[in-house]
N, C-alpha and C. Protein backbone atom coordinates (compact mmCIF):
# COMPACT_ATOMS: atom_id res chain seq x y z
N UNK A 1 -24.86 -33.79 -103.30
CA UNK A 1 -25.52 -34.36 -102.13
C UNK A 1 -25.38 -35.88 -102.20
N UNK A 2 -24.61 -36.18 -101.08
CA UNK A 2 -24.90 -37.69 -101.30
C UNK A 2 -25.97 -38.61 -100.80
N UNK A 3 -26.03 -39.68 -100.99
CA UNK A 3 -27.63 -40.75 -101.47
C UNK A 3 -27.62 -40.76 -99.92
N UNK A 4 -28.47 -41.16 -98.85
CA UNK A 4 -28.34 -41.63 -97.56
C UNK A 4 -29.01 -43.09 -97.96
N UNK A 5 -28.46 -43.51 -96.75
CA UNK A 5 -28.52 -45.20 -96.61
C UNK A 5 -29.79 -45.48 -96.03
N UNK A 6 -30.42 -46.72 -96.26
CA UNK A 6 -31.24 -46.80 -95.55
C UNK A 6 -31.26 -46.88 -94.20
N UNK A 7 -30.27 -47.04 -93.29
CA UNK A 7 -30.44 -46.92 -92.07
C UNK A 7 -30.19 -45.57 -91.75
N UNK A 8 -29.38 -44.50 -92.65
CA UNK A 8 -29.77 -43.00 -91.88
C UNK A 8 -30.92 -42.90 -92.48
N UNK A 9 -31.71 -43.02 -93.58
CA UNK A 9 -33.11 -42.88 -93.67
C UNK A 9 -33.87 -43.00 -92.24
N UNK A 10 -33.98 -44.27 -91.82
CA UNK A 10 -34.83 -44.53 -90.74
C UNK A 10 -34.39 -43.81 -89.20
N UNK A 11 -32.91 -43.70 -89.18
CA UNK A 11 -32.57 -42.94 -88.31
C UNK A 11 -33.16 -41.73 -88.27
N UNK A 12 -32.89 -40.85 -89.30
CA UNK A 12 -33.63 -39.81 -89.51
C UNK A 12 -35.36 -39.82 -89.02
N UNK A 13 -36.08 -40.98 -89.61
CA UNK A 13 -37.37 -40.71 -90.01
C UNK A 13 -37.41 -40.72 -87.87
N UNK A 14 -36.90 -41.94 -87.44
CA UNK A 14 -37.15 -41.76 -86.09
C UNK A 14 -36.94 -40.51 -84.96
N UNK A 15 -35.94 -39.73 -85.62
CA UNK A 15 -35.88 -38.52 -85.20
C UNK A 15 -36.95 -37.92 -85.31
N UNK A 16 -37.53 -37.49 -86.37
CA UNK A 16 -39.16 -37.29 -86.72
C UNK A 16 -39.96 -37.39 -85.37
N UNK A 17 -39.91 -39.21 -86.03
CA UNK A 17 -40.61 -39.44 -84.69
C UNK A 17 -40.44 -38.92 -83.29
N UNK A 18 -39.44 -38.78 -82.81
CA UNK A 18 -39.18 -38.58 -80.93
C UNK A 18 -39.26 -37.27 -81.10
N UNK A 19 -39.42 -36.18 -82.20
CA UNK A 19 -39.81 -34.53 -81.97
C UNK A 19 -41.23 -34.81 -81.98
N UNK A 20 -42.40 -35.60 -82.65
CA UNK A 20 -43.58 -35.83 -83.04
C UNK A 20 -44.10 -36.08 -81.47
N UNK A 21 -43.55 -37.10 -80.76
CA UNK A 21 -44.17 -37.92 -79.92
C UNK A 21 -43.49 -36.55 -78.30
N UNK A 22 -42.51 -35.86 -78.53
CA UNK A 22 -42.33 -34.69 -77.32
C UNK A 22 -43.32 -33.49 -77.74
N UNK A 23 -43.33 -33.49 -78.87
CA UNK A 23 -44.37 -32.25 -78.84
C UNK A 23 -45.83 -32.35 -78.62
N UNK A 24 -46.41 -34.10 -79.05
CA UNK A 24 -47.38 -34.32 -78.11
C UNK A 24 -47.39 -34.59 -76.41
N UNK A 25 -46.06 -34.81 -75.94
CA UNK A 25 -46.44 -34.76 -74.57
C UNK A 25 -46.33 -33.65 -74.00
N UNK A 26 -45.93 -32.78 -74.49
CA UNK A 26 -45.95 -31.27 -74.04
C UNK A 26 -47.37 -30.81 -74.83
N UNK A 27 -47.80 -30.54 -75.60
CA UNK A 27 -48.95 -29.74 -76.05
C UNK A 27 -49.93 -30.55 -76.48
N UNK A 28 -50.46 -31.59 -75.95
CA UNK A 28 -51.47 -32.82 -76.33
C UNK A 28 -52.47 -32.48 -77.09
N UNK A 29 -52.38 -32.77 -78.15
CA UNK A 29 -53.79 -32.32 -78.77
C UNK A 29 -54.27 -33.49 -79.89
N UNK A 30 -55.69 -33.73 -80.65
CA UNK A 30 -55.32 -33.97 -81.72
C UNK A 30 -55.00 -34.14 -82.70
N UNK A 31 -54.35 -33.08 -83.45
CA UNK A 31 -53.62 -32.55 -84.20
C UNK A 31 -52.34 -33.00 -83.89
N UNK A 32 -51.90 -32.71 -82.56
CA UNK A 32 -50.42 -33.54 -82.74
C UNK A 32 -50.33 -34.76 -82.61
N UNK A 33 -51.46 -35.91 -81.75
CA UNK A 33 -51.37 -36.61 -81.92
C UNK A 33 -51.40 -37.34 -83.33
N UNK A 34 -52.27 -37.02 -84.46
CA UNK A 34 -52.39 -37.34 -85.37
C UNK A 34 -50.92 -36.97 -86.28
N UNK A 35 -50.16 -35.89 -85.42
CA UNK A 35 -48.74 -35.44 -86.31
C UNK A 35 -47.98 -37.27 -86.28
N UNK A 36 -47.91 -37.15 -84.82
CA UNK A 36 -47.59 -38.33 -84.21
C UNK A 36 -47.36 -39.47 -84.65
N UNK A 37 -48.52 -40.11 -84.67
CA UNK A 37 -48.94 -41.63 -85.63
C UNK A 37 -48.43 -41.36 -87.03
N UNK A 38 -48.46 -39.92 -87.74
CA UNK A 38 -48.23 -40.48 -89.07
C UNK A 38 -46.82 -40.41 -88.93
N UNK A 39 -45.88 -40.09 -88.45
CA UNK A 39 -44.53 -40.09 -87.78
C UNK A 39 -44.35 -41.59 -87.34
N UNK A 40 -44.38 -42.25 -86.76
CA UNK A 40 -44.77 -43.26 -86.62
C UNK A 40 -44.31 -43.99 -87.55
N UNK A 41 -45.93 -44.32 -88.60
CA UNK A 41 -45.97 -45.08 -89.83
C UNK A 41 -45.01 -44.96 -90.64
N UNK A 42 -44.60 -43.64 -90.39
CA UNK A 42 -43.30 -43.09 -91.43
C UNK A 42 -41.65 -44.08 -90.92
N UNK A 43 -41.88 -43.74 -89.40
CA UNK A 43 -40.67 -44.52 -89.47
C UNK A 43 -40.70 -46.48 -89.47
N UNK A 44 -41.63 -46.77 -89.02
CA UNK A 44 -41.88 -47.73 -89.05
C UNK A 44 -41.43 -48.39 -90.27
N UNK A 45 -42.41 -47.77 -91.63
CA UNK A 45 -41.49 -48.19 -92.77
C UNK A 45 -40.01 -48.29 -92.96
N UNK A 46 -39.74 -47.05 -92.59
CA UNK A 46 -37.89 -47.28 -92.65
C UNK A 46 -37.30 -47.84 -91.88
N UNK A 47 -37.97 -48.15 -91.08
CA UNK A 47 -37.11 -49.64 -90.19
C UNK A 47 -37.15 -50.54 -90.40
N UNK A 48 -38.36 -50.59 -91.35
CA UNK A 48 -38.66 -52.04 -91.96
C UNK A 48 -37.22 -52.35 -93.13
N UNK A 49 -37.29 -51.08 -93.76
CA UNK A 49 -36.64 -51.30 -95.26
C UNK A 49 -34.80 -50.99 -94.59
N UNK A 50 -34.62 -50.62 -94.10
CA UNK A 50 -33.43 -50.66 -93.48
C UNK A 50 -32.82 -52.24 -92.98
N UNK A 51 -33.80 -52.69 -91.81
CA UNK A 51 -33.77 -53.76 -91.51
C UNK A 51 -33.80 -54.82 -92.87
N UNK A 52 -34.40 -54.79 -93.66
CA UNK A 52 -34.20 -56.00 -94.63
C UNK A 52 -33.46 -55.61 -95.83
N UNK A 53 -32.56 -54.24 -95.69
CA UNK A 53 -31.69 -53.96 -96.46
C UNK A 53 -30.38 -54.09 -95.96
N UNK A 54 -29.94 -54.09 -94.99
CA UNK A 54 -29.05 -53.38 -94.08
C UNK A 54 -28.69 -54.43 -93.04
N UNK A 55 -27.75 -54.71 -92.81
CA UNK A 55 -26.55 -54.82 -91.43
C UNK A 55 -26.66 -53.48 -90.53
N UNK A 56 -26.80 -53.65 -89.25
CA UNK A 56 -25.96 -52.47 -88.38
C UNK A 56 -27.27 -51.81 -88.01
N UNK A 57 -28.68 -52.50 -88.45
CA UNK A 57 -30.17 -51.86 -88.05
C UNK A 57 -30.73 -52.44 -86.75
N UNK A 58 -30.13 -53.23 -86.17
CA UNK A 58 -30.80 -53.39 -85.24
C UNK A 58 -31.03 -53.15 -83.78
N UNK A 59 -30.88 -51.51 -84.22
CA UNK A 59 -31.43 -50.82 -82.87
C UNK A 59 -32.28 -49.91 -82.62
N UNK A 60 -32.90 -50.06 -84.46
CA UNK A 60 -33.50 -49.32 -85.07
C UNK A 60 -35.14 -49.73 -84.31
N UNK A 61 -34.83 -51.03 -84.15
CA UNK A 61 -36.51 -51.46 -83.97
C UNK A 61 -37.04 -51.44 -82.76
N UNK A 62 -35.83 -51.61 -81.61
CA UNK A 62 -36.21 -51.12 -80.08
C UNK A 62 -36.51 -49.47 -80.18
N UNK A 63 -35.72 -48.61 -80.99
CA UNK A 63 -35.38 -47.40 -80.94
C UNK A 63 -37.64 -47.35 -81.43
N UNK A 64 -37.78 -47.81 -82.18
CA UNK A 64 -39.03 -47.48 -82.82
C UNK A 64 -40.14 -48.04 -81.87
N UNK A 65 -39.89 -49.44 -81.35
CA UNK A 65 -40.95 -49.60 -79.99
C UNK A 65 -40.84 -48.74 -78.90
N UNK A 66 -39.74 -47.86 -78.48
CA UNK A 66 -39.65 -47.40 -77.16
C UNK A 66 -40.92 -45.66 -77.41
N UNK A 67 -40.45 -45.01 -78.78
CA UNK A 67 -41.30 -44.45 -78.98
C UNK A 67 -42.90 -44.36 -79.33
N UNK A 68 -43.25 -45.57 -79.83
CA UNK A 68 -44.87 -46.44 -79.88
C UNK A 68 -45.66 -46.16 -78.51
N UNK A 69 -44.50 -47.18 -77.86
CA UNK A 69 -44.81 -47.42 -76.40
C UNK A 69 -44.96 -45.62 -75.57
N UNK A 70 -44.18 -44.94 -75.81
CA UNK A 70 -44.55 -43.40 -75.47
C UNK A 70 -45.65 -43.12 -75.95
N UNK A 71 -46.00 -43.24 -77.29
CA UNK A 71 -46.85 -42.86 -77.67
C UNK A 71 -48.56 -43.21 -77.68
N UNK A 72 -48.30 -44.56 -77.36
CA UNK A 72 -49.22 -45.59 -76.89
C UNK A 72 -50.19 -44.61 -75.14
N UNK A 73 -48.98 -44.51 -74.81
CA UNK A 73 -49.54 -44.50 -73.11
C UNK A 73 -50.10 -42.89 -73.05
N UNK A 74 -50.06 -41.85 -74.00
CA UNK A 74 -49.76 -40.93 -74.38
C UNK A 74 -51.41 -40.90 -74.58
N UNK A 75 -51.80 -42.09 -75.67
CA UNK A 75 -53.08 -41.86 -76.63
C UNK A 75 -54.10 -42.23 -75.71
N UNK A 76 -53.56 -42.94 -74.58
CA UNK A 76 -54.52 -43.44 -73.72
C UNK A 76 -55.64 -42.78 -72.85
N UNK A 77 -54.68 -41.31 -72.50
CA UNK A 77 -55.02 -40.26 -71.74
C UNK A 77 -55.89 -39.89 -71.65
């Protein structure tokens, strides 16, 4: 198995995220919201550590506000 990089790390973790943040807008609850946020925090970190590891991350961090911002307007409800 080979090592993944930190930017498929965060790629990955954001995938997470955008299944986390559709399955709360389809089945709202809080349970998923709470799936949600910690999805989130999760990728958040790896965008962090990508970004200050890594070249070639920076689309990582719009990619991670556009889902917030879903998720934001989401929690508001």
């Amino acid at each position: 198995m080979s090592e993944q990089t930190k930017t498929t790390q965060a790629e990955n973790a954001l995938e997470a995220l955008q299944h986390a943040v559709d399955q709360v807008e389809s089945h709202p609850s809080e349970n998923k919201i709470e799936e949600a946020d910690n999805a989130l925090r999760h990728a958040a970190a790896a965008v962090r550590q990508a970004a200050d590891s890594e070249s070639g991350a920076e689309g990582l961090t719009q990619r991670l506000q556009e889902e917030k911002s879903v998720l934001d307007g989401i929690s508001e409800h």
